[in-house]
Protein backbone atom coordinates (compact mmCIF):
# COMPACT_ATOMS: atom_id res chain seq x y z
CA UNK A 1 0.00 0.00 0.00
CA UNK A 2 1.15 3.71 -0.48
CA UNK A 3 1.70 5.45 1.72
CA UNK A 4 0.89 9.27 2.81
CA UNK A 5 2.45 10.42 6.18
CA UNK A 6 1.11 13.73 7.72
CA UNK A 7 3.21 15.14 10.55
CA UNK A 8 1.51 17.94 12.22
CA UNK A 9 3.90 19.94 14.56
CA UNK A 10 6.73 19.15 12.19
CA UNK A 11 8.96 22.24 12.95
CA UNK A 12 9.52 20.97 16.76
CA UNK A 13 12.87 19.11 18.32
CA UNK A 14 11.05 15.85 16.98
CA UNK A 15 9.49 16.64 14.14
CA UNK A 16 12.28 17.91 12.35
CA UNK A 17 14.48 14.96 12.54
CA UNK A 18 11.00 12.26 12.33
CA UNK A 19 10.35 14.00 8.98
CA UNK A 20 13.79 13.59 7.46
CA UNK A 21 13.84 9.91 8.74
CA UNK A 22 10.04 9.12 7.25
CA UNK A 23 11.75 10.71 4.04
CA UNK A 24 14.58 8.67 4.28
CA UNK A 25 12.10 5.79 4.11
CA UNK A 26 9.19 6.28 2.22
CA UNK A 27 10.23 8.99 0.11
CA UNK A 28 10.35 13.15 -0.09
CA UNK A 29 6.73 13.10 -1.54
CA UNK A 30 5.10 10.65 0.62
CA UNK A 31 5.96 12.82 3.56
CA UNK A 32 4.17 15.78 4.33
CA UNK A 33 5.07 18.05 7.05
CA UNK A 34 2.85 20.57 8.70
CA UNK A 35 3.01 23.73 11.12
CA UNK A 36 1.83 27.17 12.01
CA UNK A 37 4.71 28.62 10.28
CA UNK A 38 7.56 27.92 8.18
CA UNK A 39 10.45 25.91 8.66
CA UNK A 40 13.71 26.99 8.91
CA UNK A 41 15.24 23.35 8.34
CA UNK A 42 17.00 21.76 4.91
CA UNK A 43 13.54 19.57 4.74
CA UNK A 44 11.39 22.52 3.34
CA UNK A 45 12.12 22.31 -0.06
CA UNK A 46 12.51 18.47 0.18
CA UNK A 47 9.23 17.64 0.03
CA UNK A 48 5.69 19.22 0.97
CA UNK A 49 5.09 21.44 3.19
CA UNK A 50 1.51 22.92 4.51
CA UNK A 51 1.13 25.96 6.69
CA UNK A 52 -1.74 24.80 9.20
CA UNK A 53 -2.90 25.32 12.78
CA UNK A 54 -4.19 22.36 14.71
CA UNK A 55 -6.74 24.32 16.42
CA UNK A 56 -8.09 24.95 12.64
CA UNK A 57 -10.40 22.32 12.06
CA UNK A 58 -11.37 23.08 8.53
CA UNK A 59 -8.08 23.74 7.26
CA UNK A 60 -6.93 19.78 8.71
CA UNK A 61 -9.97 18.82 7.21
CA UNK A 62 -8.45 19.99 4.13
CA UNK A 63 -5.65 18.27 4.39
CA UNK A 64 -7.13 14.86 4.97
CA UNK A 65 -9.40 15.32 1.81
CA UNK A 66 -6.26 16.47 -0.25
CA UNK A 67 -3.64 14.02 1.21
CA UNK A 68 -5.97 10.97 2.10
CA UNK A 69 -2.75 10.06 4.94
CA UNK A 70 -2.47 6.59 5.80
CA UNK A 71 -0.63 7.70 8.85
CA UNK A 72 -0.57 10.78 11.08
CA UNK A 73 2.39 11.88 13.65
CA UNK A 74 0.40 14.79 15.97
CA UNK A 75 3.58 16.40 17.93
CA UNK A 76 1.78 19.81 18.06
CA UNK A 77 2.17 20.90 22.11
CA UNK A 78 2.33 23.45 24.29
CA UNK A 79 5.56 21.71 27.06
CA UNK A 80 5.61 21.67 30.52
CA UNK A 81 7.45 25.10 31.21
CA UNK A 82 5.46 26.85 28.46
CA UNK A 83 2.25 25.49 29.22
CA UNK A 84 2.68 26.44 32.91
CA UNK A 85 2.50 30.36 31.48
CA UNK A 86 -0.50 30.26 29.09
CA UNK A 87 -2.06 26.89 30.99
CA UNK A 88 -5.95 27.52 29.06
CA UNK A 89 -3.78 27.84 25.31
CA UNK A 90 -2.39 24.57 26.32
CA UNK A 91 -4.85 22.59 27.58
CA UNK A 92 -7.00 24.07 24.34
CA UNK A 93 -4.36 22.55 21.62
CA UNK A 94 -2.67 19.79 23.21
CA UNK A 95 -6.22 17.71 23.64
CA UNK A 96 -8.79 19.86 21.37
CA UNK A 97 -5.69 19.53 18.70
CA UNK A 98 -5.98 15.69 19.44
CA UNK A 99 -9.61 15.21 19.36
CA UNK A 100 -9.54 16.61 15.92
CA UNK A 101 -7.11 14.58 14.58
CA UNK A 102 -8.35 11.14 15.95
CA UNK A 103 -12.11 12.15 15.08
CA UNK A 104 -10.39 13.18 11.22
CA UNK A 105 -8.43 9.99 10.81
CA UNK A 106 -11.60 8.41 11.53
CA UNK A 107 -13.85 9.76 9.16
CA UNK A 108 -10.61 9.64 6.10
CA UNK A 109 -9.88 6.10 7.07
CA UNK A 110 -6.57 6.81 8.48
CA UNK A 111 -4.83 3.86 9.55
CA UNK A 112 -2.73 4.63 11.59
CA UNK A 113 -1.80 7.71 14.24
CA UNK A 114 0.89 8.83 16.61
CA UNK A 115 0.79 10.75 19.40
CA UNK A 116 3.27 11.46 21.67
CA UNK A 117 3.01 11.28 25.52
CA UNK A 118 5.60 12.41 28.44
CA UNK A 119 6.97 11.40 31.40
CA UNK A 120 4.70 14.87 32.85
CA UNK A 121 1.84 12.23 33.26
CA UNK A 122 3.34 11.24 36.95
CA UNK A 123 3.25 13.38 39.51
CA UNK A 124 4.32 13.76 43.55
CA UNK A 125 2.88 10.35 44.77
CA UNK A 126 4.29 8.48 41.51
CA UNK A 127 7.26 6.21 42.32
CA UNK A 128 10.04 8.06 41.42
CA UNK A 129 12.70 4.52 40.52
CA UNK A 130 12.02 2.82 38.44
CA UNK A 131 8.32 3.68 37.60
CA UNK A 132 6.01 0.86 36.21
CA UNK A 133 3.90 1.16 33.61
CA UNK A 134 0.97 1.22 35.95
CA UNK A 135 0.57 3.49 38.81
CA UNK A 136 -0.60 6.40 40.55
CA UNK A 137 -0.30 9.18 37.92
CA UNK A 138 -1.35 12.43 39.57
CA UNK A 139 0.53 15.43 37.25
CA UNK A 140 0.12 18.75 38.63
CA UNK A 141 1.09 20.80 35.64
CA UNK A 142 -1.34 21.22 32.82
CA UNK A 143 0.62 20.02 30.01
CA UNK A 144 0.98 16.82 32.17
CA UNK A 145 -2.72 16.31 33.11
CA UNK A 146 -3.14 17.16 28.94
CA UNK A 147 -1.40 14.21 28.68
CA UNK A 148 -2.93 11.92 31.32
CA UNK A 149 -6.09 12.96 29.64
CA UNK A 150 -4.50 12.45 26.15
CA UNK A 151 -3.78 9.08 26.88
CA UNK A 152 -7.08 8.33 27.78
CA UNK A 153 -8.66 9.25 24.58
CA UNK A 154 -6.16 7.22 22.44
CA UNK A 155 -7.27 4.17 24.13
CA UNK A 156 -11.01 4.68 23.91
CA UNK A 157 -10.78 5.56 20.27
CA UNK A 158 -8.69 2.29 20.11
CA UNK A 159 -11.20 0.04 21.92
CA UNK A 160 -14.56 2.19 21.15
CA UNK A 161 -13.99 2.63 16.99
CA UNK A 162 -10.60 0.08 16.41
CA UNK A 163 -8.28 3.36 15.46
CA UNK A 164 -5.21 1.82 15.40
CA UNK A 165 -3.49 4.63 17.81
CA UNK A 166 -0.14 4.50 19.52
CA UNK A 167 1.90 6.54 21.56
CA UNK A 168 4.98 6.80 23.90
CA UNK A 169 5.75 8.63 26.48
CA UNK A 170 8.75 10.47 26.11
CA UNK A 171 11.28 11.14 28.43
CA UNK A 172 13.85 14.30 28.17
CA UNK A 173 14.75 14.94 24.79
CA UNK A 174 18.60 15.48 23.74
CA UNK A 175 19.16 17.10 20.28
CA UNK A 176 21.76 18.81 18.40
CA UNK A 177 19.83 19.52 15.21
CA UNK A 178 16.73 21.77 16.80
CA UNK A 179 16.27 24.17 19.29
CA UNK A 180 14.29 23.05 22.65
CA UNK A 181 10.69 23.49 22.53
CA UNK A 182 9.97 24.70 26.38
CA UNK A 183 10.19 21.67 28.38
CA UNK A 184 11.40 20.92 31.93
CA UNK A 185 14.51 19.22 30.96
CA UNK A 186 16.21 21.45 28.47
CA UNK A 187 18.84 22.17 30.51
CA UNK A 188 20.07 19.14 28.98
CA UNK A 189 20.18 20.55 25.78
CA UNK A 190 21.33 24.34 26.91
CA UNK A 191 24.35 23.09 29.10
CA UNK A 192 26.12 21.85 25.63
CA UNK A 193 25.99 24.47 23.93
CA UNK A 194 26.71 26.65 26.88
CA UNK A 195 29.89 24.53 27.39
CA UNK A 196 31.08 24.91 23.97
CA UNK A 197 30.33 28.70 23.57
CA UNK A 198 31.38 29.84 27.08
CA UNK A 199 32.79 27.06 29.13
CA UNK A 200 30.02 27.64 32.18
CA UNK A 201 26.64 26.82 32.50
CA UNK A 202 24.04 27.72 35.46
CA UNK A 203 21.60 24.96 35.37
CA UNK A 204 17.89 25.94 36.46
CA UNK A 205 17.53 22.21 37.77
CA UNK A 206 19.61 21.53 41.25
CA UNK A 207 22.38 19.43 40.95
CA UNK A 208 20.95 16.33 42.44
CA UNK A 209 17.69 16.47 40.47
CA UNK A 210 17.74 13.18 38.79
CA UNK A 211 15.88 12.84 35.30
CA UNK A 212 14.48 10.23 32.67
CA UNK A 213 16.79 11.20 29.39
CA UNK A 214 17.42 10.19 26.05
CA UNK A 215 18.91 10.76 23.35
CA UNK A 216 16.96 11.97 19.89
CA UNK A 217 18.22 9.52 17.62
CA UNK A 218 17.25 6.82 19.63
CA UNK A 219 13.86 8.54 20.06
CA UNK A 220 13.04 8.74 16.52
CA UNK A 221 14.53 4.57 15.95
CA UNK A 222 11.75 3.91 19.07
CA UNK A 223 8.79 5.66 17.65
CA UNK A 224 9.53 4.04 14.11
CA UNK A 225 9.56 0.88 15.60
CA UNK A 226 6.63 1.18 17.48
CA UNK A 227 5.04 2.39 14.33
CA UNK A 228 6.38 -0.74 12.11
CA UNK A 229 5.22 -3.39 15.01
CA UNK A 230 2.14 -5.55 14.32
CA UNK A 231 -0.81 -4.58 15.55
CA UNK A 232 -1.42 -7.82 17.42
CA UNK A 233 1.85 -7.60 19.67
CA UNK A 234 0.82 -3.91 21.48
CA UNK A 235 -0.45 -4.17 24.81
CA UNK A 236 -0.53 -0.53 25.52
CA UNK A 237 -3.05 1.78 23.80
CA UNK A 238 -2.62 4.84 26.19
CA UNK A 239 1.24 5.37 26.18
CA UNK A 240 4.10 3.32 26.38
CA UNK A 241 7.13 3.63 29.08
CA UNK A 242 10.18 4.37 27.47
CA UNK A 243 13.54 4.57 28.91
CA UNK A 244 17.19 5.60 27.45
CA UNK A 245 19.33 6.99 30.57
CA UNK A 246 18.97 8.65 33.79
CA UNK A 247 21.25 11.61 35.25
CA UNK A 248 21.86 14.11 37.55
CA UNK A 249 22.69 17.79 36.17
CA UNK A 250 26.30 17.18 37.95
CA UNK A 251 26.78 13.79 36.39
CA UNK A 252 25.92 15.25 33.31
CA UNK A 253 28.33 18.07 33.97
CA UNK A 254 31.36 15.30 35.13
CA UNK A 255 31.00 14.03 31.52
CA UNK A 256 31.32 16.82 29.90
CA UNK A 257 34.66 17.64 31.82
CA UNK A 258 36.37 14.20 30.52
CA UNK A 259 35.57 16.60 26.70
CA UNK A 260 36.00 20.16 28.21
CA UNK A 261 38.56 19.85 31.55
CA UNK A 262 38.02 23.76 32.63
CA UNK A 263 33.93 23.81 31.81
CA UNK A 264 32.28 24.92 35.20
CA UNK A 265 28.86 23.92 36.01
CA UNK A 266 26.56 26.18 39.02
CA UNK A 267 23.45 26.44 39.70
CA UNK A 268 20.68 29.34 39.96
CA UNK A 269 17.90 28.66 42.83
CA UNK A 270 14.07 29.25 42.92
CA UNK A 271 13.62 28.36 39.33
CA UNK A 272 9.93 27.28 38.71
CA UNK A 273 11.36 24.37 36.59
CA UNK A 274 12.72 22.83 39.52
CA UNK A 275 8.88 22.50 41.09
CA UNK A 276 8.33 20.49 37.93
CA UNK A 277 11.10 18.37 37.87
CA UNK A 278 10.90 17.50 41.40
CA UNK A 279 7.64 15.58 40.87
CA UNK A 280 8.93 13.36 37.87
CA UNK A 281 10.84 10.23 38.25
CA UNK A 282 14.25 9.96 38.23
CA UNK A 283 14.09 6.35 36.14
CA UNK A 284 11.75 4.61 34.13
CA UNK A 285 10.81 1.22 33.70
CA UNK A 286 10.13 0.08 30.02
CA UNK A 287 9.31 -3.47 30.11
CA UNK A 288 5.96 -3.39 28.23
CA UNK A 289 7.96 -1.71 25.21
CA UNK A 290 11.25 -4.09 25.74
CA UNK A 291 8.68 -7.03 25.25
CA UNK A 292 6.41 -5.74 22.97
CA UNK A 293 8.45 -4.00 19.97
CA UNK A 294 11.91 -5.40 21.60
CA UNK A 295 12.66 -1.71 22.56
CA UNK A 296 16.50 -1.02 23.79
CA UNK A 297 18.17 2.28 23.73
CA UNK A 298 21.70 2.35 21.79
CA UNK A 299 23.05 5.83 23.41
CA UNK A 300 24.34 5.66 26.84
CA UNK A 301 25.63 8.81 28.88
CA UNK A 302 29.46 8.58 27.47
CA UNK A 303 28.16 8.03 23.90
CA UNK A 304 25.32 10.74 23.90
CA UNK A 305 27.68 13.11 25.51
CA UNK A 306 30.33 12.65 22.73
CA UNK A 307 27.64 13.01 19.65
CA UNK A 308 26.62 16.30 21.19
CA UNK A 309 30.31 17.96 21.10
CA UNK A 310 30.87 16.10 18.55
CA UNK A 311 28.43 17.49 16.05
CA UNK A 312 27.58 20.84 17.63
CA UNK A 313 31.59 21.97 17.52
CA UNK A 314 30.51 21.31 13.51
């Protein structure tokens, strides 16, 4: 069967590295990326692009009639620091932007979607090693209760109408290629460049605040995979667990020293990211995905923290 891939959000941290790898296997054509504005990225003039807001029913009813997509990626969001300043904005498009798309695929026949979930779904009385699969999920921010909510709807429209919806839920994100998006974890991002362009970096997380990471190219070789796996062998029609490596901002600042011996690493206090961060787990436990779509992570600390100095001193 052809296929037609629609990826709405696609000028995000994920989207712009999921569209080049869709292209890279189904072709520049069969890929069509979507946003609310432009991209700045190599991939706009490698295939189609559609200026579009989520929230804009009609014009993503459009787009269904004119691209008939087999499958849809929906990574529009408002993150967990953002959303925390404009909380009604992101509750309206991270689940009316959903709703849309899962009630759209239905009526175009869409076979199958993607939508991303987040760590952000547990909250203060989630346990914070290790978390299962199942548990108390009690998110205090709105872009995690989006989520929680989120997840819900992806497995009713799974079990009420047999949409064939998936979903992970992403830990901390760790990309060279794109700028952050908002989130909770960026530091992670912020502290390389920071190390390369000034040799110091205040972190906005304490130094003992312990976070689920991984990094992107790993995240995009999961969410393939979970797209490519039969039907039959998902469990999970909410969100999936999904787990590449765990650190502190001062491990993560050791590492970089064995690259950069004189970078220094403080801290700033009071930050409302820390709040956030302090009721999300510190490790995850995948073993739904592991057994499922034979999930396992390829970067480690060492090797994530030399592809990031590696390519951004390109």
């Amino acid at each position: 069967m052809k296929e037609n891939i629609l990826v709405i959000g696609s000028n995000g941290q994920i989207g712009t590295e999921l569209v080049t790898a869709l292209r890279n296997t189904y072709g520049n054509t069969q890929v069509i990326a979507c946003d609310i504005r432009k991209p700045d990225y190599e991939y706009l003039n490698a295939g189609p692009f559609e200026l579009a807001n989520v929230l804009d029913t009609a014009r993503l009813k459009e787009l269904f009639e004119q691209y008939k997509p087999t499958q849809v990626y929906l990574l529009a969001a408002l993150l967990s620091a953002t959303g925390e300043q404009n909380p009604k904005l992101a509750w309206d498009l991270n689940m009316n932007g959903l709703l849309s798309v899962l009630d759209l695929a239905l009526a175009y026949k869409t076979v199958k979607v993607y939508w991303p979930s987040s760590i952000a779904v547990f909250g203060p009385n989630s346990p914070k090693t290790q978390t299962p699969q199942y548990c108390t999920m009690d998110p205090n921010t709105v872009y995690g209760f989006s989520k929680q909510a989120g997840e819900r709807w992806c497995e009713y429209y799974f079990h009420k109408y047999n949409l064939d919806v998936r979903s992970i839920r992403y830990p901390g994100l760790i990309s060279w290629k794109a700028a952050p998006g908002g989130g909770t974890t960026d530091y992670a991002i912020h502290i390389f460049h920071e190390a390369l362009k000034q040799g110091h970096y205040s972190s906005f997380l304490s130094a003992h605040t312990e976070l689920p990471m991984m990094y992107m190219d790993d995240a995009i070789r999961g969410t393939l995979e979970l797209m490519d796996a039969p039907s039959q062998n998902l469990r999970i029609r909410s969100s999936y667990n999904f787990a590449g490596v765990s650190f502190t901002p001062e491990i993560l600042g050791a590492e970089i020293n064995k690259h950069i011996p004189e970078f220094k690493l403080d801290y700033t206090a009071n930050d409302p990211r820390q709040l956030i961060a302090d009721t999300w787990p510190g490790s995850i436990d995948d073993t739904y995905a592991q057994e499922d779509w034979h999930w396992k992570p390829e970067y480690d600390l060492a090797k994530m923290t030399t592809a990031m100095l590696t390519n951004l001193k390109k």
